[in-house]
Protein backbone atom coordinates (compact mmCIF):
# COMPACT_ATOMS: atom_id res chain seq x y z
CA UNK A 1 -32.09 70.15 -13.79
CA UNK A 2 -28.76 68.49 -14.72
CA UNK A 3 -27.58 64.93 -14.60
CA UNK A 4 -24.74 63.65 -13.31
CA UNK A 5 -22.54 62.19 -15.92
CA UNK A 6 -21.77 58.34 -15.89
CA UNK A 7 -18.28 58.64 -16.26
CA UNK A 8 -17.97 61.24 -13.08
CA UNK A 9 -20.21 58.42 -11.35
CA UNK A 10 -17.80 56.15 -11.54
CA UNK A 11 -14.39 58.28 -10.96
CA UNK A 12 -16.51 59.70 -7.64
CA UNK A 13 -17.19 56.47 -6.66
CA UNK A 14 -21.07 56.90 -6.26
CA UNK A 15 -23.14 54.68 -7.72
CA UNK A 16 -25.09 55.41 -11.22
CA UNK A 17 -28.78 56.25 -10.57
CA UNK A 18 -31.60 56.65 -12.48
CA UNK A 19 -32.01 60.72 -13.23
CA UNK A 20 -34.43 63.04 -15.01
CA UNK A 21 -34.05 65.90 -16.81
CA UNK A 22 -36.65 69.01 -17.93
CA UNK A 23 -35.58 70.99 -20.36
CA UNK A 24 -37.26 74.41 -22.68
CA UNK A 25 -38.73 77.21 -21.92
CA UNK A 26 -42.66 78.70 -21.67
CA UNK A 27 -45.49 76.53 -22.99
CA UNK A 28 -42.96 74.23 -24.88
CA UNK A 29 -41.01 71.38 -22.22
CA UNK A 30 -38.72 68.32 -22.77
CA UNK A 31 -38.57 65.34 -20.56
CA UNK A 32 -35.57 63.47 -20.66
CA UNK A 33 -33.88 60.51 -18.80
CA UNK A 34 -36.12 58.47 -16.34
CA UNK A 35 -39.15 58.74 -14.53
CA UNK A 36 -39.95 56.05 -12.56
CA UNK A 37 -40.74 55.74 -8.82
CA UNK A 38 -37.30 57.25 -7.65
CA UNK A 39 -37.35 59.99 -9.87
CA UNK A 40 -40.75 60.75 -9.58
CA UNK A 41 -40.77 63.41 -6.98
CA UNK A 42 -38.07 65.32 -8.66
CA UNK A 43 -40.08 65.55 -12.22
CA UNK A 44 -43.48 66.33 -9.87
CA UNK A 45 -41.29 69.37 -8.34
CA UNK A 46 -39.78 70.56 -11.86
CA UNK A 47 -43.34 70.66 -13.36
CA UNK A 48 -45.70 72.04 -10.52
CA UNK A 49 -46.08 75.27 -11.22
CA UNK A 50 -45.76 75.06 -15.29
CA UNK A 51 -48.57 72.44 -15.22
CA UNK A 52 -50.91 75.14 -13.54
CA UNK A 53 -49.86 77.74 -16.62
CA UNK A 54 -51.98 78.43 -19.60
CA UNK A 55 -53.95 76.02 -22.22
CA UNK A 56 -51.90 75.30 -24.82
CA UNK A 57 -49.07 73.28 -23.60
CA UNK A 58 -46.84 70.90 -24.69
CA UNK A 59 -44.42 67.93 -23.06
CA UNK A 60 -41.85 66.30 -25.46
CA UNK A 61 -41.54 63.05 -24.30
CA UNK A 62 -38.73 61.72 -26.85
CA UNK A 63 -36.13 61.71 -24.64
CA UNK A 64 -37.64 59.49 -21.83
CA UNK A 65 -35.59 56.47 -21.67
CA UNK A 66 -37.37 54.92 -19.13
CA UNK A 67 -41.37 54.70 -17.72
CA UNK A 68 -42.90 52.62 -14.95
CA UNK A 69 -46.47 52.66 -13.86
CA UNK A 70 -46.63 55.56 -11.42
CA UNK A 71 -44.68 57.50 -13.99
CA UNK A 72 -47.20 56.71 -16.37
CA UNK A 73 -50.02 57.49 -13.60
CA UNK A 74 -47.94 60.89 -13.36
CA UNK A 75 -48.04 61.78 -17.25
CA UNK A 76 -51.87 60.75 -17.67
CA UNK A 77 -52.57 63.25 -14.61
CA UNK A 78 -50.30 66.24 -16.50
CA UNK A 79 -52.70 64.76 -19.58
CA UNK A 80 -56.06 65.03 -17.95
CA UNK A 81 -54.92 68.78 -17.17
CA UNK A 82 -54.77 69.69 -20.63
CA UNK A 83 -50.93 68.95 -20.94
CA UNK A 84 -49.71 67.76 -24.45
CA UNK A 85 -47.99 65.11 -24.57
CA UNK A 86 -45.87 64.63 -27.77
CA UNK A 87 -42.89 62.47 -29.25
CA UNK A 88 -43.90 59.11 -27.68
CA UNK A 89 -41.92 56.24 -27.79
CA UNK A 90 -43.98 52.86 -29.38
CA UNK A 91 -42.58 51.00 -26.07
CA UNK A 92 -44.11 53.67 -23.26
CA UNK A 93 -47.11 54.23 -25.82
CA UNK A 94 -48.72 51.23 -24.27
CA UNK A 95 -48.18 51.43 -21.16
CA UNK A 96 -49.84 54.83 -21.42
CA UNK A 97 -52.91 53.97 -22.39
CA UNK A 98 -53.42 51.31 -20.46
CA UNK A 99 -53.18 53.35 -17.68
CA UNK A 100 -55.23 56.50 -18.83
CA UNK A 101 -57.54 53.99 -20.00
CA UNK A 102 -58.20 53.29 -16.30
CA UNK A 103 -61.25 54.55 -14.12
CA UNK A 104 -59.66 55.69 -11.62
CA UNK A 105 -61.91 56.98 -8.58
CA UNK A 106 -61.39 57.98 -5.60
CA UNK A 107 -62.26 55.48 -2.36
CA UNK A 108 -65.86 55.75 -0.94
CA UNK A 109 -66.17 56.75 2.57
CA UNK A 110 -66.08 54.43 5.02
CA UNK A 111 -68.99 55.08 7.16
CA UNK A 112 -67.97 56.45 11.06
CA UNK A 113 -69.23 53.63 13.45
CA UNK A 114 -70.97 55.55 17.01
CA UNK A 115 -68.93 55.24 19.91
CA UNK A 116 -71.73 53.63 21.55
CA UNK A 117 -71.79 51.41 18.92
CA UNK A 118 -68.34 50.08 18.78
CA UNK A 119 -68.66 49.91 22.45
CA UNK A 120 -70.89 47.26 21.97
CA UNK A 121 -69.17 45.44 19.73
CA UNK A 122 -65.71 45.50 21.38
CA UNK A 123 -68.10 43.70 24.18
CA UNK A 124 -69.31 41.09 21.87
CA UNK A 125 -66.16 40.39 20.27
CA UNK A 126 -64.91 39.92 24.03
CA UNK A 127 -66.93 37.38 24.64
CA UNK A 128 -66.75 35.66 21.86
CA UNK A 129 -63.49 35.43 22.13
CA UNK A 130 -63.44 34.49 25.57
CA UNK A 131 -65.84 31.66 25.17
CA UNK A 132 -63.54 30.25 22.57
CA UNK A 133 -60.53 30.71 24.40
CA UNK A 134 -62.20 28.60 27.12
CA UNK A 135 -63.04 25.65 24.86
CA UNK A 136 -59.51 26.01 23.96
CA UNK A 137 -57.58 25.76 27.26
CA UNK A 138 -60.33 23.05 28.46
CA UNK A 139 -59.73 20.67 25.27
CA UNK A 140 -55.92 21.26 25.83
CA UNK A 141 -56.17 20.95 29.74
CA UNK A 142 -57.57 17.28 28.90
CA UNK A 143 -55.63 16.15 25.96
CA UNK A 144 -52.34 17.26 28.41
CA UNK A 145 -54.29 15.58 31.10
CA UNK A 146 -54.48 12.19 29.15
CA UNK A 147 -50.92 12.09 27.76
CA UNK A 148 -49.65 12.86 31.28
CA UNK A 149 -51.66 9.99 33.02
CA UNK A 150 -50.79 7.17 29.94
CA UNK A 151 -46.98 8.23 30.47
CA UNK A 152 -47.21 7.92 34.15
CA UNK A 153 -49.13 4.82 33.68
CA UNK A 154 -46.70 3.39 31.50
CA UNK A 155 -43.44 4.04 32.88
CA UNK A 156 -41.80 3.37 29.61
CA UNK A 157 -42.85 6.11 27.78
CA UNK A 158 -41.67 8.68 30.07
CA UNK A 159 -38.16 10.98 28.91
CA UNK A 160 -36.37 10.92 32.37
CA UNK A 161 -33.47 13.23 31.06
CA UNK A 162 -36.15 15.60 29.58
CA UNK A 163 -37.91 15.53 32.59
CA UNK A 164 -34.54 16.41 34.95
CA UNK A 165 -33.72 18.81 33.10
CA UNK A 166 -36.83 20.61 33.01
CA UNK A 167 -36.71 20.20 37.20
CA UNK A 168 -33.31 21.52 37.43
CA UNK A 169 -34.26 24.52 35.12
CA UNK A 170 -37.91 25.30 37.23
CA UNK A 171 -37.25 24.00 40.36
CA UNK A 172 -33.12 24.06 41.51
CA UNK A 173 -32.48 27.58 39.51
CA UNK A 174 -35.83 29.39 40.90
CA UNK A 175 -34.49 28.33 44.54
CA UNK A 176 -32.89 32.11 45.21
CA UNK A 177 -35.48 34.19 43.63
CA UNK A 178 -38.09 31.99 45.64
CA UNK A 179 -36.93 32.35 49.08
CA UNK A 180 -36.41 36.08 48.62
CA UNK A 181 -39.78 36.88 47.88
CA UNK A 182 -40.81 34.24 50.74
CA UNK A 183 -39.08 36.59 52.75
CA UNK A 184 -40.31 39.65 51.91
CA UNK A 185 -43.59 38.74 51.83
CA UNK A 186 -43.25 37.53 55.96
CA UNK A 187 -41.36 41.08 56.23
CA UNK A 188 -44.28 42.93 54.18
CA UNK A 189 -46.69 40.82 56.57
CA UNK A 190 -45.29 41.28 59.80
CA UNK A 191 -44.92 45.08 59.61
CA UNK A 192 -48.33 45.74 58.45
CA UNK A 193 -49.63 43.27 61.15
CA UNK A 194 -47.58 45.40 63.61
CA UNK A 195 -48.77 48.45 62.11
CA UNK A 196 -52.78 47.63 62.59
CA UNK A 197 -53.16 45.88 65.86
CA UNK A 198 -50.49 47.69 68.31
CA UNK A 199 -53.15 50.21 68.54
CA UNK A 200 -55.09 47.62 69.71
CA UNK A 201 -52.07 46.28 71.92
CA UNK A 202 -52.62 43.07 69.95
CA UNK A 203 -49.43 43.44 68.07
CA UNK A 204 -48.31 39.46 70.02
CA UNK A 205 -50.11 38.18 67.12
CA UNK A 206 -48.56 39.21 64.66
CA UNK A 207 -46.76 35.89 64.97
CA UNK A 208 -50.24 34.45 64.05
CA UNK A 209 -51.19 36.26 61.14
CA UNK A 210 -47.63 35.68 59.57
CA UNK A 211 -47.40 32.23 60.43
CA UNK A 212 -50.76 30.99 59.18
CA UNK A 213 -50.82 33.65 56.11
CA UNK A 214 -47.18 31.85 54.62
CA UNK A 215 -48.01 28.31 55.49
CA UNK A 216 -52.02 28.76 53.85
CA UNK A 217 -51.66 31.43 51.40
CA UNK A 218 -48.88 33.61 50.86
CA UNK A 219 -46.15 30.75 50.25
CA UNK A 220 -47.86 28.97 47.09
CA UNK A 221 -49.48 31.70 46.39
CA UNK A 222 -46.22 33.63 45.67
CA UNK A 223 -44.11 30.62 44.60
CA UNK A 224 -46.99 30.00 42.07
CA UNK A 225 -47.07 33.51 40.64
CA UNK A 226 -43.38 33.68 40.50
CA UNK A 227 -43.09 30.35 38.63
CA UNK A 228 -45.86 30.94 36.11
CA UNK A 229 -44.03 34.16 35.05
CA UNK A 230 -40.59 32.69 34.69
CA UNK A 231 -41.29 29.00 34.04
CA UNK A 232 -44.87 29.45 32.03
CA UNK A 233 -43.28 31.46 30.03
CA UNK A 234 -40.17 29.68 28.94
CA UNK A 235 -42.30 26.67 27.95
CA UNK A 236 -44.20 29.04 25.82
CA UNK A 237 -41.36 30.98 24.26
CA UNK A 238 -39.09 27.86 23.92
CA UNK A 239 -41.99 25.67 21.93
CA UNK A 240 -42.76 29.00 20.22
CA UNK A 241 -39.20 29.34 19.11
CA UNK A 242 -39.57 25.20 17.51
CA UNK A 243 -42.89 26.57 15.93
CA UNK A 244 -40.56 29.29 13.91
CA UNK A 245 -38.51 27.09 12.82
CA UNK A 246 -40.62 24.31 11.90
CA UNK A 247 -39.22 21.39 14.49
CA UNK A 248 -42.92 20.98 15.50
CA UNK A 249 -43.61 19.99 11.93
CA UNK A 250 -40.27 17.68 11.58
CA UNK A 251 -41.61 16.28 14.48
CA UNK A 252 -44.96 15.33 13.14
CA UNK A 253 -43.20 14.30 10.05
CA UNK A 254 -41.37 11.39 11.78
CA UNK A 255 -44.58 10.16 13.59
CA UNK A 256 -43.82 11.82 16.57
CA UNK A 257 -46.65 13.22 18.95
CA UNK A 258 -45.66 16.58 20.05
CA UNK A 259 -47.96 16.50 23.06
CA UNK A 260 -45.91 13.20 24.41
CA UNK A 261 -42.06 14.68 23.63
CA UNK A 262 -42.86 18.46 24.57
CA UNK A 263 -45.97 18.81 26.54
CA UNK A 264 -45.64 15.62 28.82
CA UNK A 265 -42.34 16.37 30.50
CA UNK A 266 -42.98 20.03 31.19
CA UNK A 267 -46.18 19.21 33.17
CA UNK A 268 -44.41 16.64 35.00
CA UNK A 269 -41.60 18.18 35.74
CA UNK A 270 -43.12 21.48 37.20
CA UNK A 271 -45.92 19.19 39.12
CA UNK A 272 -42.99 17.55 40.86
CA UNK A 273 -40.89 21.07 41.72
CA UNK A 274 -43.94 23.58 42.52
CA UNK A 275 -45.12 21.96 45.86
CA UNK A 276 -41.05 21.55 46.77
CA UNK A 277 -41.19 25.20 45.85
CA UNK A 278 -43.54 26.13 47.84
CA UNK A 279 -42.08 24.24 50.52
CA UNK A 280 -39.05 25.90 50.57
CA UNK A 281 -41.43 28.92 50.39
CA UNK A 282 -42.70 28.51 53.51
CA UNK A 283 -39.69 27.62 55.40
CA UNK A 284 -38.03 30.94 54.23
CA UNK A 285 -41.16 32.86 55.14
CA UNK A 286 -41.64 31.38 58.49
CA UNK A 287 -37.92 32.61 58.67
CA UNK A 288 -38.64 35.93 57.46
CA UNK A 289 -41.51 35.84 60.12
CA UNK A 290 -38.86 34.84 62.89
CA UNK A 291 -36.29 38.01 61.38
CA UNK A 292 -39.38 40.60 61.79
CA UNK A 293 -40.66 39.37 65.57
CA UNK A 294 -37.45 39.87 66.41
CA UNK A 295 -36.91 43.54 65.22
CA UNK A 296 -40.35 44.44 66.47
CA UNK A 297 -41.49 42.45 68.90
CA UNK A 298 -38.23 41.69 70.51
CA UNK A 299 -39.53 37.87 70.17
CA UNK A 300 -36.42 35.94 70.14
CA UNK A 301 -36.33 33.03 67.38
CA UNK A 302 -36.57 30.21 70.24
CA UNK A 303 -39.30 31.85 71.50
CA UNK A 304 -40.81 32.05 67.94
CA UNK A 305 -40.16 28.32 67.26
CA UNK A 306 -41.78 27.33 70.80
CA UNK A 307 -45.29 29.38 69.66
CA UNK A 308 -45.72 27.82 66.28
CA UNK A 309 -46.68 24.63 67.53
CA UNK A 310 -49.68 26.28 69.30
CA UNK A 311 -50.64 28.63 66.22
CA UNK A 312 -50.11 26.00 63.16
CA UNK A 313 -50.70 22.40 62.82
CA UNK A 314 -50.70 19.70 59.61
CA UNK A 315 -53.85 21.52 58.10
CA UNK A 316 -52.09 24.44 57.71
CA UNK A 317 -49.33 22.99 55.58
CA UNK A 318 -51.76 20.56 53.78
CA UNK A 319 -53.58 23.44 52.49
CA UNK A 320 -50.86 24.86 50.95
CA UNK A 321 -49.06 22.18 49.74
CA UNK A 322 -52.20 20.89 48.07
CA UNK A 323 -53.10 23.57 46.04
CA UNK A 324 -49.33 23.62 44.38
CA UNK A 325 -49.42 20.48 42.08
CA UNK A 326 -52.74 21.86 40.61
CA UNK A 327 -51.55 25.17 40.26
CA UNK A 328 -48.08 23.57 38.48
CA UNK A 329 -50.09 21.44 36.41
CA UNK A 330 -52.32 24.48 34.91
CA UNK A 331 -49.58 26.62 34.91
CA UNK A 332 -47.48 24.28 32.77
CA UNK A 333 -50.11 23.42 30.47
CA UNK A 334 -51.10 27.12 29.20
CA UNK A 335 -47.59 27.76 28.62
CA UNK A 336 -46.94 24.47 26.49
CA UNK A 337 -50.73 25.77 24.50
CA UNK A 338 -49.70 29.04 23.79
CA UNK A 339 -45.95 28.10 22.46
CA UNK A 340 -47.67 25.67 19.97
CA UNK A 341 -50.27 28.66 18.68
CA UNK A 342 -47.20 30.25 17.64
CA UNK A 343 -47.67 31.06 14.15
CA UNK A 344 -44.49 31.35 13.08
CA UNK A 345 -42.89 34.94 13.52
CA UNK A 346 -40.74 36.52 16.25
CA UNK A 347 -43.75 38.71 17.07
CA UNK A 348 -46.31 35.97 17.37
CA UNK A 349 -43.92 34.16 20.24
CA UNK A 350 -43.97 37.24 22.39
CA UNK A 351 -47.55 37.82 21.93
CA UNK A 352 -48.16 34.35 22.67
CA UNK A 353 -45.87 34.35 25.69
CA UNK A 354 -47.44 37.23 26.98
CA UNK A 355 -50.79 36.11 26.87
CA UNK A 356 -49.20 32.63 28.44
CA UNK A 357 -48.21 34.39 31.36
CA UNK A 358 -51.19 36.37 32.05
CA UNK A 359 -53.57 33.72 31.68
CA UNK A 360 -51.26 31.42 34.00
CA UNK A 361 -51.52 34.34 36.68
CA UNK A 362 -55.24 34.79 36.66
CA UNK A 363 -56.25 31.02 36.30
CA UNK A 364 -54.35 30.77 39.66
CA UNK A 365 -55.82 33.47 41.27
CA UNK A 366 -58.81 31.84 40.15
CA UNK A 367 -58.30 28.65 41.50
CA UNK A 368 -56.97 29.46 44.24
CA UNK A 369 -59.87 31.70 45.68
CA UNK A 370 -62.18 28.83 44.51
CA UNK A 371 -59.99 26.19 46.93
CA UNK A 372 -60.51 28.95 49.67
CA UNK A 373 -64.25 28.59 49.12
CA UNK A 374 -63.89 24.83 49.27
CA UNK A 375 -61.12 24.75 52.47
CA UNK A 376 -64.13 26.51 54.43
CA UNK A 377 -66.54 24.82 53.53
CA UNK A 378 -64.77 21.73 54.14
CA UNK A 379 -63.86 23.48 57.69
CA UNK A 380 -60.00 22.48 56.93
C-alpha cells in the first residue's frame, strides 16, 4: 500500500491527506504513516487476514507518525490477539496503555418489553400527557383571556396598527379561499340533498336543507376550519420563528410582556374577522345554494330568494354567527401557545405548528358539537 507523495499532492492539485502504509512480508509487518480515524479502515483491510495467521507475530510500529484513540483501540485489539507490537514511540506509548488498560465490555442486553406491555404504557403516557396538555391550554386560555379583557378595558394599551394588520392578513386575504369553499360546500349539499330525497319526490327541499345547513352549521363551521389551518398556524410559526431567534427573550429583556405585544392583538384581531368571515360564508353559500336549485331543480334565483324568508329566520344566523368569535378566540390562542413552546430549532416550529393546527381543528369540532347540545336544549 503506497502513499501518495506530497510534492505530487500539490502539482495535482489534491489536497495532502493523512495515509498509511504496511510494509514486510510473513510473520514480520511495518506500520508506517498514520492511523487515525480516516485511515483506519484502510490499515483494518491491509491486516485482516495476517492478524488471523500463526502465533508468533510481530508489528513494527516505528514508523507511525501519527495515533488517535480508535487507532489505539485498533492496535490493543491486534494486541489482545497475540500480535506483537514492537518499536513504540514514547509519545503513542501512553496513549496505548491507557487504552488497553481499559475494561472494555460489551453492552448488557436491554431487556424486550411485551407488546402487551408497551401497549399499556403508550396508554398511560397518553394520558398523562393529555391531562397536562389540558392544564396547559386552560392556564393559557385564561392568562390570554385576562390580557385581552385589561387591553379592551383600557383602550390605551391596545396596538391598533398591530391589530389591522393582523385583520387584513386573516380576514381581507382569506376572503377568496373563503367564499370558494362556501360554495362548494352549498354545491356538495345540494347534490347530495337531491340525490337522497327525489326518490322520495321530496327533492323541493333541498332548498331547506342547504339553506339552514350554511346559515347554522356549514358556514362557521368551514370558515372556522379553514382559518385555524391558515391563520392558527401563522401565529404559531411566526412567534415560533421570534422564539429561534431569541426576540421573545429581547423582549422580556426590555420589560416587555410578550402576552400584551404578541398574544393580545392576534386574539383580537381574528375575534373581530372570524364572524365577518363567516358572514361572508354564508352569503356565498346561500349563493352556491341559489347556483345548484337552479341546475337541478330548475328553481330560478328569484324564486329562491322569495322561499328563504319562509325556511330561515334571525335564529338561524344568530346561531352561526355566535359560535364564530368563540371559535376565533380559541383558535387564536392555541396558535399564539404553541409558537411560544418553540424551543428554539427549525424542527421544533413545525412540530409545534403542526400540533397548533390540529388541536385548533378538534377544539372546534369540540365546541361546536357542545353549542349544538346547548342550541337544543335552549330550543334556538
Amino acid at each position: 500500500m503506497a502513499r501518495v507523495p506530497a510534492s505530487k499532492q500539490k502539482d495535482s492539485g489534491v489536497p495532502a491527506q493523512a495515509a498509511v502504509a504496511v510494509t514486510g512480508d510473513g510473520d514480520r509487518l511495518a506500520l508506517a504513516g498514520a492511523l487515525d480515524i480516516v485511515t483506519l479502515a484502510e490499515a483494518r483491510i491491509a491486516l485482516k487476514k495476517w492478524s488471523k495467521q500463526g502465533s508468533s507475530r510481530s508489528l513494527d510500529l516505528a514508523g507511525l507518525e501519527r495515533l488517535d484513540t480508535p487507532g489505539a483501540l485498533f492496535l490493543c485489539g491486534l494486541r489482545d490477539k497475540g500480535v506483537e507490537l514492537a518499536g513504540i514511540r514514547d509519545e503513542h506509548r501512553a496513549l496505548l496503555d491507557l487504552i488497553c488498560g481499559l475494561d472494555l465490555e460489551p453492552l448488557p442486553k436491554v431487556d424486550s418489553v411485551p407488546r402487551w406491555r408497551q401497549i399499556v404504557i403508550e396508554l398511560g403516557k397518553g394520558a398523562h400527557d393529555a391531562r397536562h396538555e389540558a392544564f396547559d391550554l386552560i392556564s393559557f386560555v385564561g392568562r390570554a383571556a385576562t390580557w385581552t379583557a385589561g387591553a379592551l378595558i383600557h383602550p390605551s394599551r391596545l396596538r391598533p396598527a398591530s391589530i389591522s394588520r393582523h385583520v387584513a392578513e386573516t380576514g381581507i386575504k382569506a376572503l377568496p379561499i373563503v367564499g370558494l369553499m362556501a360554495v362548494m360546500i352549498a354545491v356538495v349539499l345540494g347534490y347530495q340533498g337531491v340525490a337522497q330525497l327525489r326518490p322520495f319526490g321530496g327533492e323541493d327541499y333541498t332548498i331547506n336543507l342547504v339553506a339552514v345547513s350554511v346559515l347554522r352549521e356549514m358556514g362557521v363551521l368551514i370558515t372556522a376550519i379553514m382559518v385555524a389551518g391558515r391563520s392558527g398556524s401563522a401565529f404559531a410559526a411566526e412567534i415560533g420563528v421570534m422564539q429561534t431567534r431569541e426576540e421573545v427573550d429581547a423582549l422580556k429583556v426590555m420589560g416587555i410582556e410578550p402576552m400584551h405585544v404578541l398574544v393580545v392583538p392576534r386574539v383580537i384581531a381574528l375575534v373581530i374577522t372570524l364572524p365577518l368571515l363567516a358572514f361572508f360564508a354564508d352569503i356565498m353559500g346561500l349563493v352556491g345554494g341559489a347556483a345548484i336549485s337552479q341546475v337541478l331543480l330548475n328553481v330560478s334565483p328569484t324564486q329562491y330568494m322569495a322561499r328563504l324568508p319562509s325556511i330561515v329566520d334571525g335564529s338561524d344566523l344568530f346561531v352561526g354567527l355566535f359560535k364564530a368569535p368563540v371559535f376565533a378566540f380559541f383558535i387564536a390562542a392555541i396558535g399564539c401557545m404553541h409558537g411560544l413552546r418553540v424551543s428554539g430549532s427549525a424542527e421544533s416550529v413545525g412540530q409545534e405548528t403542526t400540533r397548533a393546527v390540529v388541536k385548533s381543528i378538534f377544539l372546534v369540532i369540540v365546541l361546536d358539537a357542545a353549542f349544538s347540545v346547548l342550541f337544543e336544549r335552549l330550543g334556538i
